[in-house]
PDB file of N, CA and C in Angstrom:
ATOM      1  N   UNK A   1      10.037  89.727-245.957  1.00  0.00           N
ATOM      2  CA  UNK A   1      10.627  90.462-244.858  1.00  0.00           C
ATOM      3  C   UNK A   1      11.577  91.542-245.372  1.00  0.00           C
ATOM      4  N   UNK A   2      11.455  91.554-246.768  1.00  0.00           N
ATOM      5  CA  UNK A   2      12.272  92.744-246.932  1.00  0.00           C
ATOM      6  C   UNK A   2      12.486  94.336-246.601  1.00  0.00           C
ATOM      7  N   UNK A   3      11.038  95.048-246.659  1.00  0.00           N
ATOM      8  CA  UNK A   3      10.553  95.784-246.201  1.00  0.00           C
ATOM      9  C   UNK A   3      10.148  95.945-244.560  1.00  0.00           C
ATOM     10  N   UNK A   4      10.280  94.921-243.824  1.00  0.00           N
ATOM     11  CA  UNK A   4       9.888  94.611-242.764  1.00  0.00           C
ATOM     12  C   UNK A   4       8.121  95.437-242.482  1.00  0.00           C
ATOM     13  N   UNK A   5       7.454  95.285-243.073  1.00  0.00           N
ATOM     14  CA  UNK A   5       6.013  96.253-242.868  1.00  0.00           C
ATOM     15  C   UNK A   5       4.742  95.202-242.683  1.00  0.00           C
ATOM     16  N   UNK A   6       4.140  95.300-241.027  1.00  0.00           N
ATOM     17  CA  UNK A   6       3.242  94.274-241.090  1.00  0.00           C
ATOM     18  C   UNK A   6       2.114  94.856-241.664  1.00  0.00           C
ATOM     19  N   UNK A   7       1.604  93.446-242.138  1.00  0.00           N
ATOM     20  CA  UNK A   7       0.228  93.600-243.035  1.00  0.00           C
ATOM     21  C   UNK A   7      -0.168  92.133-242.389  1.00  0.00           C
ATOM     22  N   UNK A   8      -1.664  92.179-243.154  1.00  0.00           N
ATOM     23  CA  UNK A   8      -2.897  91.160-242.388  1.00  0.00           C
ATOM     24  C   UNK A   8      -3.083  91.155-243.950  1.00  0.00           C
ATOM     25  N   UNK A   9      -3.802  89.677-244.233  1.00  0.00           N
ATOM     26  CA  UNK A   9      -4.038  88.895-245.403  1.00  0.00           C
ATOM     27  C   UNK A   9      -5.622  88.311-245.859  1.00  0.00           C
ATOM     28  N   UNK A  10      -5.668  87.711-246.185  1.00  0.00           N
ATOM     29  CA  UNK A  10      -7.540  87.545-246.584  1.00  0.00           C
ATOM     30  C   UNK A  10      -6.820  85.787-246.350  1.00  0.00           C
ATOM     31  N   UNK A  11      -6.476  85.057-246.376  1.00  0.00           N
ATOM     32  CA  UNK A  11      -6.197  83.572-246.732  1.00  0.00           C
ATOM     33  C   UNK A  11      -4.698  83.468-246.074  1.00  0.00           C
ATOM     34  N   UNK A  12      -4.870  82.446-245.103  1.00  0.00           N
ATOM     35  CA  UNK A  12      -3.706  81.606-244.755  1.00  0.00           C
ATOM     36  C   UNK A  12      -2.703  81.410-245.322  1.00  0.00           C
ATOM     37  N   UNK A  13      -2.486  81.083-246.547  1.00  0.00           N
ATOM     38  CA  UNK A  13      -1.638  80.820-247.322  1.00  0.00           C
ATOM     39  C   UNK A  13      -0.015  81.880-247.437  1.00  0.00           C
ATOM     40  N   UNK A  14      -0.632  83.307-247.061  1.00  0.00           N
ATOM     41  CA  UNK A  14      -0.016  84.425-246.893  1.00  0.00           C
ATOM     42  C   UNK A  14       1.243  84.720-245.455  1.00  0.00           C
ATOM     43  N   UNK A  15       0.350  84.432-244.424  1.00  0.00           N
ATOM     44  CA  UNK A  15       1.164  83.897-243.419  1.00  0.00           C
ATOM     45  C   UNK A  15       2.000  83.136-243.172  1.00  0.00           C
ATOM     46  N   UNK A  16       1.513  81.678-243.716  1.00  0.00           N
ATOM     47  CA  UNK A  16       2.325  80.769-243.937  1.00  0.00           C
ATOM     48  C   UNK A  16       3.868  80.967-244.214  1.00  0.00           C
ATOM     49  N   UNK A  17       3.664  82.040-245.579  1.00  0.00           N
ATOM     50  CA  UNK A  17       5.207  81.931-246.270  1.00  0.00           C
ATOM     51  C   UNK A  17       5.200  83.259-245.562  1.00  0.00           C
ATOM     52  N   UNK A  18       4.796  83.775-244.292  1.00  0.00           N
ATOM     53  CA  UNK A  18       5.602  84.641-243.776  1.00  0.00           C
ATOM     54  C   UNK A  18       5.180  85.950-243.216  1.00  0.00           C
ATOM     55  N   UNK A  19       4.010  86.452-244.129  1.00  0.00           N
ATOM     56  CA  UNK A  19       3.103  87.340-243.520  1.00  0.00           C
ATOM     57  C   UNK A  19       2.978  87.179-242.327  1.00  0.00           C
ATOM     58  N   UNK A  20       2.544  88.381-241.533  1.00  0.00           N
ATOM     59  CA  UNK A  20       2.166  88.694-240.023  1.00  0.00           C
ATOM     60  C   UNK A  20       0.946  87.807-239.509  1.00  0.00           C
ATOM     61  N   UNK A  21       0.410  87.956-240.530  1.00  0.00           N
ATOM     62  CA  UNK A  21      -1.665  87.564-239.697  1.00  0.00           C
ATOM     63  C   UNK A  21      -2.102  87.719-240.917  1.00  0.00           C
ATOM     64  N   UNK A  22      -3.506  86.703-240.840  1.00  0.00           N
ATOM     65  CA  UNK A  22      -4.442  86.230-241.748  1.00  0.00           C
ATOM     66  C   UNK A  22      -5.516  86.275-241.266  1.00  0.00           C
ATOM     67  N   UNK A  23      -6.625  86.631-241.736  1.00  0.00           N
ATOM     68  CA  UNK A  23      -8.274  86.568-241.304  1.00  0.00           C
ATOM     69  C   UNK A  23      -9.009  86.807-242.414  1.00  0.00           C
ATOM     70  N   UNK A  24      -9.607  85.375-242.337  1.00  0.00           N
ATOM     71  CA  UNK A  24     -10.401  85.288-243.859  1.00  0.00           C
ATOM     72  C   UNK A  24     -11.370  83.667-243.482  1.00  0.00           C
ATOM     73  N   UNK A  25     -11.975  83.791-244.904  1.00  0.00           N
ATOM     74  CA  UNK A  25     -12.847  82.548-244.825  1.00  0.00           C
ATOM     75  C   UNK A  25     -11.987  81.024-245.764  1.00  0.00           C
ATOM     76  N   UNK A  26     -12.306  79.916-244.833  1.00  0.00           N
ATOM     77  CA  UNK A  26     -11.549  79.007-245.600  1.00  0.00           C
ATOM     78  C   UNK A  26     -11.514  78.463-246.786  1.00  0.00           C
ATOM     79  N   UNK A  27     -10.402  78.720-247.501  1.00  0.00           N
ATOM     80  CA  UNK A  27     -10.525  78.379-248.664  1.00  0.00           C
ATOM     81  C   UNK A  27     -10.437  76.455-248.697  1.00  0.00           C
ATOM     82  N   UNK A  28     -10.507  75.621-248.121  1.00  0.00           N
ATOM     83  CA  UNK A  28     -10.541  74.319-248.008  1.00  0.00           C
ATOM     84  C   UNK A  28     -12.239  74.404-248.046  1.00  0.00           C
ATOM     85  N   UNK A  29     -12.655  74.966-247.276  1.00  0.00           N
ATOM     86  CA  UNK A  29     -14.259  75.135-247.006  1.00  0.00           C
ATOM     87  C   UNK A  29     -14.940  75.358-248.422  1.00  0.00           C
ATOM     88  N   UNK A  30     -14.535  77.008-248.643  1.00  0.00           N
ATOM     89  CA  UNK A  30     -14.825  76.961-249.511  1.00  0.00           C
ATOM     90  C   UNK A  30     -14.695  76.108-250.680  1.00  0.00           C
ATOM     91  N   UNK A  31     -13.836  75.350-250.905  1.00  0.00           N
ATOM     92  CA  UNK A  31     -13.551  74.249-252.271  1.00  0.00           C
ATOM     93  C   UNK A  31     -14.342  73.018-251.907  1.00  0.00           C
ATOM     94  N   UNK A  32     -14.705  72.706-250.557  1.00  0.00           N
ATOM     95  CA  UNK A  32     -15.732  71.468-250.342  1.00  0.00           C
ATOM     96  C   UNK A  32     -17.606  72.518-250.634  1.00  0.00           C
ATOM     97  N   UNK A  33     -17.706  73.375-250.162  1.00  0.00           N
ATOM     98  CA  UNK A  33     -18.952  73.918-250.943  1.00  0.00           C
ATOM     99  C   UNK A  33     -18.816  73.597-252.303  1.00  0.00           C
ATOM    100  N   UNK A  34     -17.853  73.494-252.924  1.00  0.00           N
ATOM    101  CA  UNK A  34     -17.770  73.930-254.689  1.00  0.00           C
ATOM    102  C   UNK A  34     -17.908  72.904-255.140  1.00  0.00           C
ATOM    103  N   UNK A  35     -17.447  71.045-254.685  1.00  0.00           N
ATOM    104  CA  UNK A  35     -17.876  70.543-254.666  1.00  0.00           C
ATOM    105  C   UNK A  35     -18.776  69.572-254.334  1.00  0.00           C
ATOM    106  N   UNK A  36     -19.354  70.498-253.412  1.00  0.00           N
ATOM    107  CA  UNK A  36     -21.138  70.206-253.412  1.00  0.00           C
ATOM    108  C   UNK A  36     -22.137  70.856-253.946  1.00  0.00           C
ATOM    109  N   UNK A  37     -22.151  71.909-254.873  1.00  0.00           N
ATOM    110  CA  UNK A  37     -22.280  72.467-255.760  1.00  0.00           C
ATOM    111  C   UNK A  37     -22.385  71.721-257.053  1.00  0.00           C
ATOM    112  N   UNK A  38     -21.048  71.219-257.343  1.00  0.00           N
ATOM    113  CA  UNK A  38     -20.544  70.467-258.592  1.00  0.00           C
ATOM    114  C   UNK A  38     -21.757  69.022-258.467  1.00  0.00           C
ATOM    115  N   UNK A  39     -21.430  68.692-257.367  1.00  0.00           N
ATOM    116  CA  UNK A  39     -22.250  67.084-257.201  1.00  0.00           C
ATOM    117  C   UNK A  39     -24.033  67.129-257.429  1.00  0.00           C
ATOM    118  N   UNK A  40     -24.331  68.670-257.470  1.00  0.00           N
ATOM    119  CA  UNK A  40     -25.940  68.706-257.086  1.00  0.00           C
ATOM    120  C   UNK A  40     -25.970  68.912-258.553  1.00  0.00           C
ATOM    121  N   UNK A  41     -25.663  69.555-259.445  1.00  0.00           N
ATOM    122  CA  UNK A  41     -25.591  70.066-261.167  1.00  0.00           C
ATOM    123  C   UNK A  41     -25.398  68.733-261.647  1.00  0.00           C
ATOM    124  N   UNK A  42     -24.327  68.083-261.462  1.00  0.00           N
ATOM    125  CA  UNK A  42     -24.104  66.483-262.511  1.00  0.00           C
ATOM    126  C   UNK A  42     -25.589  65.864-262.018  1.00  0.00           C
ATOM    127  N   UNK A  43     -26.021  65.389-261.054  1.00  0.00           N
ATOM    128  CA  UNK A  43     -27.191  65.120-260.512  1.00  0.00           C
ATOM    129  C   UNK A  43     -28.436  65.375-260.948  1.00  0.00           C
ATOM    130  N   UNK A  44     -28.451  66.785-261.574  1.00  0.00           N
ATOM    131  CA  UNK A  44     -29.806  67.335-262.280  1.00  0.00           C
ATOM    132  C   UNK A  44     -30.082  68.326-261.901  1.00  0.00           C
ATOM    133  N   UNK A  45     -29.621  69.194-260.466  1.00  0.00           N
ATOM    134  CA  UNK A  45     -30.096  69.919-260.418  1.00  0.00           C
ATOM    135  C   UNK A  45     -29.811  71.498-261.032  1.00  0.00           C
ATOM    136  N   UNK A  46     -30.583  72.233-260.923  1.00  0.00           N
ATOM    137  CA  UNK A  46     -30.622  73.653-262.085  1.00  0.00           C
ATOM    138  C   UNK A  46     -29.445  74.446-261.294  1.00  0.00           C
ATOM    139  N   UNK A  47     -28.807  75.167-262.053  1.00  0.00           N
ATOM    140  CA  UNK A  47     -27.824  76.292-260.932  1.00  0.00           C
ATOM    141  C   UNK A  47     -28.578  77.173-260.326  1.00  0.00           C
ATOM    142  N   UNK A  48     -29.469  77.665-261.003  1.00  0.00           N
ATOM    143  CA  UNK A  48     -30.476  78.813-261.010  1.00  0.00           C
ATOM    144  C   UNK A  48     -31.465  78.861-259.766  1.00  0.00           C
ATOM    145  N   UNK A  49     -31.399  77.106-259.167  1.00  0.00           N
ATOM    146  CA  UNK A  49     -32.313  76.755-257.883  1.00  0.00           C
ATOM    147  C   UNK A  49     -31.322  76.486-256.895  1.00  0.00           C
ATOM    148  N   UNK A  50     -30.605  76.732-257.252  1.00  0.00           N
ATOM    149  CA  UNK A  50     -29.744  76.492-255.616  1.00  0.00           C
ATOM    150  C   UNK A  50     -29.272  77.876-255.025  1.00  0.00           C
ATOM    151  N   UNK A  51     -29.148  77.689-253.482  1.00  0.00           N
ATOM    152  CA  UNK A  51     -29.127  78.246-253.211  1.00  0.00           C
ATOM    153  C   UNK A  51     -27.694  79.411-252.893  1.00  0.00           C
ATOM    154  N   UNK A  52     -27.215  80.463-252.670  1.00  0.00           N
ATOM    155  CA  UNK A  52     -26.389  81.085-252.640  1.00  0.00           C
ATOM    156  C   UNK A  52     -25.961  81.447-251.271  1.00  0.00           C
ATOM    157  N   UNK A  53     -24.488  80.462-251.163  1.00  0.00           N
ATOM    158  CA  UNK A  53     -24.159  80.427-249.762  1.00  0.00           C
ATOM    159  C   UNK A  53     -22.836  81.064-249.990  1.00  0.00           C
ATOM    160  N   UNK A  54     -22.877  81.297-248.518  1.00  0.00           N
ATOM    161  CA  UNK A  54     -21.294  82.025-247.781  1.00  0.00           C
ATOM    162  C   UNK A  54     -20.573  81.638-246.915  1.00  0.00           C
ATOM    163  N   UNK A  55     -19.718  81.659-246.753  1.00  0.00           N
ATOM    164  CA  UNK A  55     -18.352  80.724-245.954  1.00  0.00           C
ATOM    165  C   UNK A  55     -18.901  80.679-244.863  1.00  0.00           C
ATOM    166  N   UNK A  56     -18.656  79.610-243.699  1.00  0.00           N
ATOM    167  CA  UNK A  56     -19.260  79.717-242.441  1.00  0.00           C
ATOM    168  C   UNK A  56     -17.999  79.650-241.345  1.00  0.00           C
ATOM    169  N   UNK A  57     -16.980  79.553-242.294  1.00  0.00           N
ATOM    170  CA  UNK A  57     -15.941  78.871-241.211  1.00  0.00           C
ATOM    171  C   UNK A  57     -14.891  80.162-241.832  1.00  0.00           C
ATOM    172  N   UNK A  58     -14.156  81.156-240.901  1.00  0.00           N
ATOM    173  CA  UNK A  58     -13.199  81.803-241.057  1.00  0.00           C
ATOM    174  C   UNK A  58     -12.276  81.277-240.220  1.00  0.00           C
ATOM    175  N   UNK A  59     -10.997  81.879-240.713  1.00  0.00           N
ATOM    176  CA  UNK A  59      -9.564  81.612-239.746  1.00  0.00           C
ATOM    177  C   UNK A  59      -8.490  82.681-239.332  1.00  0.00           C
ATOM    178  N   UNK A  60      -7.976  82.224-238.407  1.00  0.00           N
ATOM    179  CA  UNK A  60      -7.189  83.322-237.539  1.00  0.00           C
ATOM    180  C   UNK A  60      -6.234  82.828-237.902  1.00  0.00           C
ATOM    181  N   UNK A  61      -5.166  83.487-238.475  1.00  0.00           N
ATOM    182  CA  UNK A  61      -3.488  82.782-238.157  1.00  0.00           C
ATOM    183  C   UNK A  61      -2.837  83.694-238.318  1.00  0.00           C
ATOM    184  N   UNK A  62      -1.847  83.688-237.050  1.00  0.00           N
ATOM    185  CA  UNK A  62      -0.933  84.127-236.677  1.00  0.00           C
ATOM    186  C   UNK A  62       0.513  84.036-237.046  1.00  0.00           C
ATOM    187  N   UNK A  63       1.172  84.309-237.649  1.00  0.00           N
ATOM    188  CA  UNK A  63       2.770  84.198-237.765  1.00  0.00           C
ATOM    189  C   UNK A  63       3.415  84.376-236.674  1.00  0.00           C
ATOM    190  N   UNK A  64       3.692  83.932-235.414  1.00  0.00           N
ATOM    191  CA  UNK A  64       4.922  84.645-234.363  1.00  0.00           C
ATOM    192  C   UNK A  64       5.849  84.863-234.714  1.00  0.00           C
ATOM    193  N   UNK A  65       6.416  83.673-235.375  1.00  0.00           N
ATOM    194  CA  UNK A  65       7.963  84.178-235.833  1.00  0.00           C
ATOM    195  C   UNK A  65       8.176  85.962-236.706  1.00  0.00           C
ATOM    196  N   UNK A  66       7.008  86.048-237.542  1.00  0.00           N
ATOM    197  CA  UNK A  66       7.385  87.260-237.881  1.00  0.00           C
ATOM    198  C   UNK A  66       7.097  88.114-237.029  1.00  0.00           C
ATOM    199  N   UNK A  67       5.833  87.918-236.156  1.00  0.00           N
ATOM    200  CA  UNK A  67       6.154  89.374-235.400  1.00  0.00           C
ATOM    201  C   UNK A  67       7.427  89.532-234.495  1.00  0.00           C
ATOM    202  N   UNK A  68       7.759  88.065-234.155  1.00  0.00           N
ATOM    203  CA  UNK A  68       8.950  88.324-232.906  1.00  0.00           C
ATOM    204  C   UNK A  68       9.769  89.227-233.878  1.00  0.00           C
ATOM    205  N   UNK A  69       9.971  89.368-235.011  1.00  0.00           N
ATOM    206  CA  UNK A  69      11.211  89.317-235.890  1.00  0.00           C
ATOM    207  C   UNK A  69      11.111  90.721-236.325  1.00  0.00           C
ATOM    208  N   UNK A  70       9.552  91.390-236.449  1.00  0.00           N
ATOM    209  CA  UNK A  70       9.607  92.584-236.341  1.00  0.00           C
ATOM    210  C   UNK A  70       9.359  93.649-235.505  1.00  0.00           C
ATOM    211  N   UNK A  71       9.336  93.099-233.604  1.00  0.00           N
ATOM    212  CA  UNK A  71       9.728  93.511-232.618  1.00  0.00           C
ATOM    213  C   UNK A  71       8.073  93.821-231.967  1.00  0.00           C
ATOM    214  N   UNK A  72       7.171  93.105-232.539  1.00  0.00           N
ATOM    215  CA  UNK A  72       5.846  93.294-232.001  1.00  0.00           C
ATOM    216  C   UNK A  72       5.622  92.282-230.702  1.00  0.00           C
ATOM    217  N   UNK A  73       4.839  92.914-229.833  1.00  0.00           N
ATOM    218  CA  UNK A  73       4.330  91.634-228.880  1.00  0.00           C
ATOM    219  C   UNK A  73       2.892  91.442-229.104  1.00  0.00           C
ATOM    220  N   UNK A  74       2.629  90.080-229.714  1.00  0.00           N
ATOM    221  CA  UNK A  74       0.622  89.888-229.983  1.00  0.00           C
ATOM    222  C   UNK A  74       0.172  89.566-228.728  1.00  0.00           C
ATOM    223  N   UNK A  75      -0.802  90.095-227.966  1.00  0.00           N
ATOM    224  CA  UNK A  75      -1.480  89.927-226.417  1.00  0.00           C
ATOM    225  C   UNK A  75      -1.783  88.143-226.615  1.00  0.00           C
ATOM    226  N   UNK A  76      -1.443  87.794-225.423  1.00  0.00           N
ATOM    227  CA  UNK A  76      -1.821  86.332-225.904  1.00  0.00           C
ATOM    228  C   UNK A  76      -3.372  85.813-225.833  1.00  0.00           C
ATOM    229  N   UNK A  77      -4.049  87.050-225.195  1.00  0.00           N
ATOM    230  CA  UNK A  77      -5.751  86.598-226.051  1.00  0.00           C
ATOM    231  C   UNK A  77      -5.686  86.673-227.414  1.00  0.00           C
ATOM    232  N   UNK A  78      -4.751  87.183-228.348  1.00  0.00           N
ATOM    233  CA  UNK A  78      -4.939  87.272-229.642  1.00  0.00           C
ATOM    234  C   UNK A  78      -4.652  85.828-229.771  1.00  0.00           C
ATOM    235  N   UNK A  79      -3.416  85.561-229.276  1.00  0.00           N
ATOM    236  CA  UNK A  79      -2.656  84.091-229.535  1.00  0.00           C
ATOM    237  C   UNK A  79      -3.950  82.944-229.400  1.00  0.00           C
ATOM    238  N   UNK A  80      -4.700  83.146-228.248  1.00  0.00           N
ATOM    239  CA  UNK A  80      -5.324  82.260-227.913  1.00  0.00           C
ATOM    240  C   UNK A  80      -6.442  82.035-228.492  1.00  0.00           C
ATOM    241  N   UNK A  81      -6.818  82.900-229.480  1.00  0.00           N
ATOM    242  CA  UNK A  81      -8.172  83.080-229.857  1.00  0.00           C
ATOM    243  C   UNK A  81      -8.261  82.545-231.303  1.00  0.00           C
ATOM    244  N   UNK A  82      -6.284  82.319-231.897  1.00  0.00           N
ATOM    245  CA  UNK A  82      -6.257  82.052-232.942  1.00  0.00           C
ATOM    246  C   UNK A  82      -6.085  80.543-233.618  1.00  0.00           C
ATOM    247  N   UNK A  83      -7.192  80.366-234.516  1.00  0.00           N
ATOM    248  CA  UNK A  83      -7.020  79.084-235.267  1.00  0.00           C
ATOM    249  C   UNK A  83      -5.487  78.091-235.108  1.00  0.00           C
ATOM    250  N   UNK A  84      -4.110  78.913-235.960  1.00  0.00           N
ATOM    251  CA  UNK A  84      -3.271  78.685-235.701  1.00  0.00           C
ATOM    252  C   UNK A  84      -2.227  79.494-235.660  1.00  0.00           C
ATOM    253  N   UNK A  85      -1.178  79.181-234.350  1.00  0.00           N
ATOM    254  CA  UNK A  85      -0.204  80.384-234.335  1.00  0.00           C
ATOM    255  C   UNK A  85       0.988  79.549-234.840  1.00  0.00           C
ATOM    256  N   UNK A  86       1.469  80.036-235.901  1.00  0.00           N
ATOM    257  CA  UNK A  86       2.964  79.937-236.569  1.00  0.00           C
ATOM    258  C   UNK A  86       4.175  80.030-235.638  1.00  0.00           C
ATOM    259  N   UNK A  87       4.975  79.075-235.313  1.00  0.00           N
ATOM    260  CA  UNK A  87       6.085  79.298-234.308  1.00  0.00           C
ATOM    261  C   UNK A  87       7.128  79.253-235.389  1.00  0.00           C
TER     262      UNK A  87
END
């Protein structure tokens, strides 16, 4: 908040400690693909035959506290539409 300048993030994690907004694909998701990935290779199978997937699950999150803090109002279809809003 030093700068007070909103920005939007790729990963949750960003918001969390304070960022405005996040919209990205889950990185929890993604790390359970990775190990199902991991589980099909110990198993036998080739890397080379599997197939090449992409996140299916993205997330919305909202910080309120920072926008209240940097004098924004988010429409509350944004609010409502989002995964999770930060109070």
């Amino acid at each position: 908040m030093l700068h007070r300048i909103p920005a939007s993030y790729a990963y949750r994690e960003f918001a969390e400690a304070g960022g405005l907004i996040s919209y990205g694909a889950s990185l929890r998701d993604a790390f359970r693909q990775l190990g199902d990935y991991t589980g099909r290779i110990l198993k036998g199978a080739k890397p080379t035959d599997l197939p090449v997937l992409q996140s299916s699950k993205f997330e919305l999150v909202i910080n309120h506290q920072t926008a209240r803090m940097l004098g924004l109002i988010v429409p509350d279809k944004l609010l409502a539409a989002a995964d999770e809003v930060i109070e």
